[in-house]
C-alpha atoms as a PDB file:
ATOM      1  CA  UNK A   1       0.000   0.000   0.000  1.00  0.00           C
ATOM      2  CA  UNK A   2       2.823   2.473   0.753  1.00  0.00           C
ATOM      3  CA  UNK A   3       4.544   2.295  -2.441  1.00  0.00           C
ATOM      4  CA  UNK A   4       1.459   2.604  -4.337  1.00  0.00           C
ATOM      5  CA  UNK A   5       0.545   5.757  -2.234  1.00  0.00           C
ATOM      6  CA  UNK A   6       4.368   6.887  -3.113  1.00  0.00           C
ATOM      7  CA  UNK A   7       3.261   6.255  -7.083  1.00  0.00           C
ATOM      8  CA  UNK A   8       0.645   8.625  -7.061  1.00  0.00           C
ATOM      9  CA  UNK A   9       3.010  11.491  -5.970  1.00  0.00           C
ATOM     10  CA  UNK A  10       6.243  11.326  -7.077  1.00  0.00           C
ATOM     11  CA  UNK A  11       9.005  14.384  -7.160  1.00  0.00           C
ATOM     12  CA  UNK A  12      12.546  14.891  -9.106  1.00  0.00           C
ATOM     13  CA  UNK A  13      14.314  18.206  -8.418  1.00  0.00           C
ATOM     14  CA  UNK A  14      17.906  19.025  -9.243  1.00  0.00           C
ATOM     15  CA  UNK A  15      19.034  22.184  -7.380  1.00  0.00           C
ATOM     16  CA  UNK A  16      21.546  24.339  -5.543  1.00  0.00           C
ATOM     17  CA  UNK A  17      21.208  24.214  -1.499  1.00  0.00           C
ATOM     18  CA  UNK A  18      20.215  28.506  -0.902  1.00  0.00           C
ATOM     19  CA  UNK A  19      19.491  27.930   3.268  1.00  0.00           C
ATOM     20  CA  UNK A  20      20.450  26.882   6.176  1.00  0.00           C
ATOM     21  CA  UNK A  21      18.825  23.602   7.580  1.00  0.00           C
ATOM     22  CA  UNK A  22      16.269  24.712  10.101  1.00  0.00           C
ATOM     23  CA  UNK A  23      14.342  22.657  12.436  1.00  0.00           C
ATOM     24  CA  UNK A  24      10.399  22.090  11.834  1.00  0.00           C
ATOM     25  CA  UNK A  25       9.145  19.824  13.979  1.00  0.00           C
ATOM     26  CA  UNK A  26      10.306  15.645  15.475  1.00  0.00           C
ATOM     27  CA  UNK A  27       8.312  12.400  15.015  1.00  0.00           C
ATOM     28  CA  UNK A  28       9.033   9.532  17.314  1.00  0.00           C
ATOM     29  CA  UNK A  29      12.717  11.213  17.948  1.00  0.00           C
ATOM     30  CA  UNK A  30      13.162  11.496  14.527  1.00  0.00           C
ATOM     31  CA  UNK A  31      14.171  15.424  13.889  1.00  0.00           C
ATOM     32  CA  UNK A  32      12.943  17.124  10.454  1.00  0.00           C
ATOM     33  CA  UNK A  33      14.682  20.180   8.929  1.00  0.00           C
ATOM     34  CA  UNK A  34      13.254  22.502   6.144  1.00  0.00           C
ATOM     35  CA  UNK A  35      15.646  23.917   3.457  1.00  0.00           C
ATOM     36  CA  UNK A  36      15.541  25.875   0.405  1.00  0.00           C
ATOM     37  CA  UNK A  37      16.595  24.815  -3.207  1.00  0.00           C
ATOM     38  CA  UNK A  38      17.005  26.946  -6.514  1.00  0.00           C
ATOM     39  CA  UNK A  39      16.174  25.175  -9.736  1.00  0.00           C
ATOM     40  CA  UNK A  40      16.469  27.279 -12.540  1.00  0.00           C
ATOM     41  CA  UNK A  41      13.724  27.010 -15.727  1.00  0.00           C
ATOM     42  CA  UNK A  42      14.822  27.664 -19.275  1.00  0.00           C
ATOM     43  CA  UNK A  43      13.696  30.798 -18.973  1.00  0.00           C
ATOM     44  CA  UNK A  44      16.091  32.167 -16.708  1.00  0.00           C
ATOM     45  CA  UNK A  45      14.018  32.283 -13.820  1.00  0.00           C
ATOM     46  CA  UNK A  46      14.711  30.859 -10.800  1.00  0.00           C
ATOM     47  CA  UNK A  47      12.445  28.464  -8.681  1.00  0.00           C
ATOM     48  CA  UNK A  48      12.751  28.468  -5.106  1.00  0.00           C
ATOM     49  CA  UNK A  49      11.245  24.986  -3.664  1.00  0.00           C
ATOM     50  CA  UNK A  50      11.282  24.282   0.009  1.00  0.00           C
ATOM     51  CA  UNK A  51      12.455  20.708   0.840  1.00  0.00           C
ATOM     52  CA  UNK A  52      11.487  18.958   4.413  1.00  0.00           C
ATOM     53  CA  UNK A  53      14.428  16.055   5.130  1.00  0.00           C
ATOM     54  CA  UNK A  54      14.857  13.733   7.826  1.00  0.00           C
ATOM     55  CA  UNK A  55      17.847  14.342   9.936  1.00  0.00           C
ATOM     56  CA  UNK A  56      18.555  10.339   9.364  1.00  0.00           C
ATOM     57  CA  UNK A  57      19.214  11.120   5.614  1.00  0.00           C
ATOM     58  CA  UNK A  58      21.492  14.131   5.903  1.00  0.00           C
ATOM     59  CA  UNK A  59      23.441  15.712   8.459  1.00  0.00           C
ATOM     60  CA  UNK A  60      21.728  18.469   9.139  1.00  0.00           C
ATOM     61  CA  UNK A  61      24.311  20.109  11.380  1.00  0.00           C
ATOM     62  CA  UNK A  62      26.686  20.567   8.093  1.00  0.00           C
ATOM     63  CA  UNK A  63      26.759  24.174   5.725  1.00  0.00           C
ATOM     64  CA  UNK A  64      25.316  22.552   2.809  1.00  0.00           C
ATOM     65  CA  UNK A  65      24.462  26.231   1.428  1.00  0.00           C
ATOM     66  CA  UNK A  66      26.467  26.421  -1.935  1.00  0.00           C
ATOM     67  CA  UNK A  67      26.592  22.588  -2.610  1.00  0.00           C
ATOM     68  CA  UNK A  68      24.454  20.775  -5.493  1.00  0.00           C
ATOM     69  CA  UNK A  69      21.557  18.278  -4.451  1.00  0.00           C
ATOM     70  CA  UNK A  70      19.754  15.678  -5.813  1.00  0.00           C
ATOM     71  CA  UNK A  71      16.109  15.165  -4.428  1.00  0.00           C
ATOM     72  CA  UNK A  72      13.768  12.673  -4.831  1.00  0.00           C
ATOM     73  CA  UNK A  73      10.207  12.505  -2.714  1.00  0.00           C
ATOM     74  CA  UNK A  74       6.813  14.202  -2.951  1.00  0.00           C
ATOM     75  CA  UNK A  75       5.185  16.986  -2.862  1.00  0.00           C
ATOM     76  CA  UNK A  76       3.254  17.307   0.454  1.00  0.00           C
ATOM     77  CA  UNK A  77       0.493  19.832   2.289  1.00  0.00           C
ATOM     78  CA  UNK A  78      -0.473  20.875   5.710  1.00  0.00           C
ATOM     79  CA  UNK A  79      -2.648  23.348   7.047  1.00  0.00           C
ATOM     80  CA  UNK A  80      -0.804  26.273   9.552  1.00  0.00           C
ATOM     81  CA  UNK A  81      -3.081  28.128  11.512  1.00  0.00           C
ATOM     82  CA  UNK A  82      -2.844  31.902  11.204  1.00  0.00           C
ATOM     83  CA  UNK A  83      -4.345  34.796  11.449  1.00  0.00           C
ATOM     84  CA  UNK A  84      -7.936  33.281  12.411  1.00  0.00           C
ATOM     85  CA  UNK A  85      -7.982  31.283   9.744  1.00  0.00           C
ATOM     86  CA  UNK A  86      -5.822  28.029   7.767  1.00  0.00           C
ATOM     87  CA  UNK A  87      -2.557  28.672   5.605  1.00  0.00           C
ATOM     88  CA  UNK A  88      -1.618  25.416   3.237  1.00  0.00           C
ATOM     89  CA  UNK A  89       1.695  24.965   3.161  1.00  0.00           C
ATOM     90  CA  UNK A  90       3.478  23.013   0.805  1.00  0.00           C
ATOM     91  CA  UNK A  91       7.060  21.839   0.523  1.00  0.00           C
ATOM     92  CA  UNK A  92       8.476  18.773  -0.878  1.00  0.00           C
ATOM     93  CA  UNK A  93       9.380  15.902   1.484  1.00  0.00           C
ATOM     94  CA  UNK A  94      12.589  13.987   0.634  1.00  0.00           C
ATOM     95  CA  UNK A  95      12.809  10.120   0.611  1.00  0.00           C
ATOM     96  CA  UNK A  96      16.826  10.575  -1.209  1.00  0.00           C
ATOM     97  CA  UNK A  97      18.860  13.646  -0.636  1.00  0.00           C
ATOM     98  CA  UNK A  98      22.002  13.034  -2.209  1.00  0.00           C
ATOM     99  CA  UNK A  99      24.945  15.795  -2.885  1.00  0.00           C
ATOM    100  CA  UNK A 100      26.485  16.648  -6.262  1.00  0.00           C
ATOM    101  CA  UNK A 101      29.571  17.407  -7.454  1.00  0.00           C
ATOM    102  CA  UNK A 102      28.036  19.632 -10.037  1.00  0.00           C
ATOM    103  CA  UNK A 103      24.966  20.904 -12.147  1.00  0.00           C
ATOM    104  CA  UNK A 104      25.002  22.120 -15.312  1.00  0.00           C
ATOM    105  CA  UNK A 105      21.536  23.459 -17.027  1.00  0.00           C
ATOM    106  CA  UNK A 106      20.803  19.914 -19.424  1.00  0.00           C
ATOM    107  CA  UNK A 107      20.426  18.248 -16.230  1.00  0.00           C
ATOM    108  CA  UNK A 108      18.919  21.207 -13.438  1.00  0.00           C
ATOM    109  CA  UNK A 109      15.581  18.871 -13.143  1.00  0.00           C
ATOM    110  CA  UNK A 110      12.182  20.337 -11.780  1.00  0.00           C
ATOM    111  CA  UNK A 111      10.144  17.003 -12.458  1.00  0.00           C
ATOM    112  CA  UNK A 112       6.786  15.936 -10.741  1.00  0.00           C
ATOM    113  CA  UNK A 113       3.592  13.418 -11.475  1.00  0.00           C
ATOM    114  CA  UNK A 114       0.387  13.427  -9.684  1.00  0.00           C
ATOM    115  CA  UNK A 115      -2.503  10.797  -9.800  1.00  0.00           C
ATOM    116  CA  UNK A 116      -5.184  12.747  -7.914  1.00  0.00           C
ATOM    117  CA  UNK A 117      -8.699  13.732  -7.360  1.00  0.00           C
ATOM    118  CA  UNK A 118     -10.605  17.602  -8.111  1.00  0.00           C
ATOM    119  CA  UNK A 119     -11.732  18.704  -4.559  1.00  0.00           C
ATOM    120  CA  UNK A 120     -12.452  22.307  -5.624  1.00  0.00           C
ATOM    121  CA  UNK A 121     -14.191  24.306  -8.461  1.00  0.00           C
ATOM    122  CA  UNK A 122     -11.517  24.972 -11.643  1.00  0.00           C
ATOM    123  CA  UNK A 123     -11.205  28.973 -11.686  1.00  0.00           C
ATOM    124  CA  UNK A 124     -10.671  29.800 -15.365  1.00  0.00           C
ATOM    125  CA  UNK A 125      -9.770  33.159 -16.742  1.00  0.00           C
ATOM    126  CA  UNK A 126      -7.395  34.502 -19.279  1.00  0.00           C
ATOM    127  CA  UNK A 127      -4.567  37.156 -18.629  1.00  0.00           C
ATOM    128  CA  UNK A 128      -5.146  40.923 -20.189  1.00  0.00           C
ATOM    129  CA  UNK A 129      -2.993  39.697 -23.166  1.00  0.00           C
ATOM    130  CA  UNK A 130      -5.489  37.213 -23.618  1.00  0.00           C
ATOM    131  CA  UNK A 131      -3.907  34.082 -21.960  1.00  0.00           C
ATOM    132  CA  UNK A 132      -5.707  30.993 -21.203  1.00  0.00           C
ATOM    133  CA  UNK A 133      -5.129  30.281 -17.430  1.00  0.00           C
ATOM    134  CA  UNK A 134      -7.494  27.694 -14.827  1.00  0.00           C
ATOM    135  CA  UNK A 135      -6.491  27.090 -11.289  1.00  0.00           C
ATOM    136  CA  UNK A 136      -7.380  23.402  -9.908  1.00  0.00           C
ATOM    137  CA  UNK A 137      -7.085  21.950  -6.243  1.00  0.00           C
ATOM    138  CA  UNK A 138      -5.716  18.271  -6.573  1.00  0.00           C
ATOM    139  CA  UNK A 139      -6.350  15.884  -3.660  1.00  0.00           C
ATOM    140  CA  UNK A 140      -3.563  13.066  -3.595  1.00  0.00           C
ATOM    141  CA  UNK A 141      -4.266  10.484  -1.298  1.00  0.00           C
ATOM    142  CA  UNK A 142      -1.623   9.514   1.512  1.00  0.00           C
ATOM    143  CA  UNK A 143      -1.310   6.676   3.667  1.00  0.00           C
ATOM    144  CA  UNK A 144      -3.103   6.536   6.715  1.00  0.00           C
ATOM    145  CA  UNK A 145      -6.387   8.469   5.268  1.00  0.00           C
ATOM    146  CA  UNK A 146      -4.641  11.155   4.970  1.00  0.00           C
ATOM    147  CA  UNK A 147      -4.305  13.297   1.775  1.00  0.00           C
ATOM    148  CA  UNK A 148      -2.423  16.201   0.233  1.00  0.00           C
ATOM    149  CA  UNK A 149      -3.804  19.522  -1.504  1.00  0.00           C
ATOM    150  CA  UNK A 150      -1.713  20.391  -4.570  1.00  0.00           C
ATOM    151  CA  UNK A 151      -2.335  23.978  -6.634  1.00  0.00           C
ATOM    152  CA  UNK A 152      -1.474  23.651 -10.133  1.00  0.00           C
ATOM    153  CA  UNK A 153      -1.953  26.268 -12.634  1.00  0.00           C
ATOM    154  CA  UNK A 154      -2.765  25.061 -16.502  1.00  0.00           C
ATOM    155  CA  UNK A 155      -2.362  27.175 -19.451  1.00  0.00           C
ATOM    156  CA  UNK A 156      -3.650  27.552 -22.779  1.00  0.00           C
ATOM    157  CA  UNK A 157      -4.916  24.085 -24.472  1.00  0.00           C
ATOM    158  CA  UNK A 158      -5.006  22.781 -21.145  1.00  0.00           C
ATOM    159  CA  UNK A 159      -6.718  25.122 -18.934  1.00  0.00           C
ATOM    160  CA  UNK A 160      -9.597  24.822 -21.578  1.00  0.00           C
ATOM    161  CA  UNK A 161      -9.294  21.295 -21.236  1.00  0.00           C
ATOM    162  CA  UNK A 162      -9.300  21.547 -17.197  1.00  0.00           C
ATOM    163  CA  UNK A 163     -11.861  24.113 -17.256  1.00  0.00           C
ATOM    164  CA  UNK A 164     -14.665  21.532 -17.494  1.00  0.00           C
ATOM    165  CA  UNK A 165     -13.279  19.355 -15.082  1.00  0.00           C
ATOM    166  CA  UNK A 166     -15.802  18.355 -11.971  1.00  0.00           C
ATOM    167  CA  UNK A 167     -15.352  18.097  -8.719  1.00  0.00           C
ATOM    168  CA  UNK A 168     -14.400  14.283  -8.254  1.00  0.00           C
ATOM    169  CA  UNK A 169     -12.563  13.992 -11.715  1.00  0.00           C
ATOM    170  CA  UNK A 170      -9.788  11.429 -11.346  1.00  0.00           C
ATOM    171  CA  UNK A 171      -7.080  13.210 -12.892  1.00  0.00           C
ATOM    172  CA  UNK A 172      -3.435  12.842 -14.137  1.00  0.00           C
ATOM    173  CA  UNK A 173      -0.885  15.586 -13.864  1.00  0.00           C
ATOM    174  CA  UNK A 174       2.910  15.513 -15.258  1.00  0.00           C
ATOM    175  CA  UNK A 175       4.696  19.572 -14.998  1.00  0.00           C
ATOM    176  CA  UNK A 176       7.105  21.233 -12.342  1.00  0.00           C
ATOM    177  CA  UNK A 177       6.727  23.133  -8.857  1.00  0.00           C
ATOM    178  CA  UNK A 178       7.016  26.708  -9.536  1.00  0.00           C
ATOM    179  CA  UNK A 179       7.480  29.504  -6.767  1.00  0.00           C
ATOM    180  CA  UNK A 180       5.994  33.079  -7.025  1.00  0.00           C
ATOM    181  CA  UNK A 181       5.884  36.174  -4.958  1.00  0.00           C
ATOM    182  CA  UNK A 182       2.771  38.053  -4.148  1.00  0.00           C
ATOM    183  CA  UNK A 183       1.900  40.846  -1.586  1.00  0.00           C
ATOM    184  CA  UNK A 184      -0.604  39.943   0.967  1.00  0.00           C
ATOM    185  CA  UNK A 185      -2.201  42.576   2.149  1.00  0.00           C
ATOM    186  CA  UNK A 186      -2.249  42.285   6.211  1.00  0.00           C
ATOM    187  CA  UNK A 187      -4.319  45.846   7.274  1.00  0.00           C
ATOM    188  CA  UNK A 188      -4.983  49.076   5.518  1.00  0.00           C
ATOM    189  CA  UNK A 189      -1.732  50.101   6.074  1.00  0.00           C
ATOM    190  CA  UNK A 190       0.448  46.756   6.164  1.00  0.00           C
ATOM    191  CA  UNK A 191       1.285  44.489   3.688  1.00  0.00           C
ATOM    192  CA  UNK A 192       4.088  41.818   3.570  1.00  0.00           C
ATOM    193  CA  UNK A 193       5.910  39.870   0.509  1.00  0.00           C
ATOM    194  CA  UNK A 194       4.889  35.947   0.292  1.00  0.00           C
ATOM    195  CA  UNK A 195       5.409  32.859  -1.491  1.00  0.00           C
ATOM    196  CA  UNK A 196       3.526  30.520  -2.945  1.00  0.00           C
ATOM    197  CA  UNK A 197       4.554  26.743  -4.390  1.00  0.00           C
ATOM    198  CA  UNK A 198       1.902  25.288  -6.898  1.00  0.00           C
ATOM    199  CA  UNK A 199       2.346  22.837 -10.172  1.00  0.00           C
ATOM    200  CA  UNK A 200       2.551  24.501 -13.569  1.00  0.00           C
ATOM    201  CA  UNK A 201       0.770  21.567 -15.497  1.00  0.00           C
ATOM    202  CA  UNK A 202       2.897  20.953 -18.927  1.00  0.00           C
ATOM    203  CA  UNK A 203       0.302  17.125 -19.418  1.00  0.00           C
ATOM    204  CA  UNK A 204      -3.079  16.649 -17.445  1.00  0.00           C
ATOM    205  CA  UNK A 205      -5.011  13.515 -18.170  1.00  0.00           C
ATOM    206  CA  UNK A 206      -8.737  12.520 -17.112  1.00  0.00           C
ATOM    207  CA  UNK A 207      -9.780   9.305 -16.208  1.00  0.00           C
ATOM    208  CA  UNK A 208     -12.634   7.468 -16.266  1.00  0.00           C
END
C-alpha cells in the first residue's frame, strides 16, 4: 500500500542548497529540517522549492548552502493556523537527498507526477494579453487516510481542457513546482511579501 501511495506522488528536483537547515518539527525522535533549493527554468528564472528532510538522511548540522543536491520525494500539504484562519503549506518531502559534485543546465531537473482527485471548483480566466489560465485543487491520497492539496496552474490548451473538469474527476498531472511572490495585504496600512509553491501543469489527463 505504501509504495502505491508513493506512485501517485512522485518528485525529481535538481538544485543548488540557498538555506540553512532549520528545524520544523520531530516524530518519534526522529528530527525534520526545512531547506531551500534553486532550480532554474529555461527561462532564466529561478524556482525556489522548500524541501522537508529527515535528519537520518542528511546531516543536518553541516553548511550545505552552496553545494548541489539531488532530491527525490513528494510533494506534500499541511494546514498552519494563522491569522484566524488556515494557511496550506506546501514543501516537498525527501525520501533521497544526495549531494552533487556539479549541475550544469541539461540536467537542473524540476520534475513531478500526480494521480489525484478535483476537490475544488476549476477557476478559469485569461490574462489581459489574452492568456488561457485555470487554477485546480488536486487531492492526492496519503497513507493513513490522509491526503495532500496540490495547486497547479494550466495554461492555454489545457486550462480549456481543465476548465470543465468536476469536482471528483480522477485526474493525471505531469509539470514542475514553480514559486511566485505576491503581496498579501495584512491591514490598511500593512502588507508583507509571500510565497507561494503550486504545479505549472505541462500534461493533465482525465480518467474514467
Amino acid at each position: 500500500m505504501a509504495d502505491k501511495m508513493f506512485e501517485n506522488n512522485q518528485v525529481t528536483i535538481m538544485g543548488e542548497i540557498v538555506s540553512d537547515f532549520v528545524f520544523s518539527h520531530e516524530v518519534y525522535g526522529e528530527g525534520f529540517y526545512t531547506v531551500e533549493v534553486s532550480v532554474n527554468r529555461l527561462s532564466n528564472f529561478v524556482d525556489y522549492i522548500p524541501v522537508m528532510v529527515s535528519e537520518r538522511i542528511i546531516d543536518v548540522q553541516q553548511n550545505c548552502c552552496g553545494q548541489f543536491v539531488y532530491i527525490t520525494g513528494q510533494f506534500r500539504s499541511f494546514n498552519r493556523h494563522e491569522e484566524h484562519k488556515n494557511r496550506l503549506v506546501l514543501s516537498v518531502f525527501a525520501r533521497e537527498f544526495e549531494i552533487v559534485d556539479e549541475l550544469d543546465e541539461e540536467n537542473a531537473t524540476n520534475q513531478i507526477f500526480l494521480d489525484g482527485f478535483i476537490c475544488k471548483d476549476s477557476v478559469y480566466r485569461k490574462t489581459p494579453l489574452g492568456r488561457e489560465i485555470a487554477d485546480l485543487l488536486v487531492a492526492v491520497n496519503r497513507s493513513y487516510g490522509k491526503s495532500d492539496y496540490i495547486p497547479c496552474i494550466c495554461w492555454g490548451r489545457n486550462a480549456r481542457f481543465a476548465a470543465g473538469f468536476e469536482v471528483g474527476s480522477h485526474v493525471q498531472i505531469w509539470g514542475r513546482i514553480q514559486s511566485r511572490e505576491y503581496v498579501k495585504k495584512l491591514s490598511e496600512t500593512e502588507v508583507e511579501q509571500r510565497m507561494a509553491y503550486e504545479v505549472s501543469v505541462s500534461k493533465i489527463e482525465f480518467l474514467e
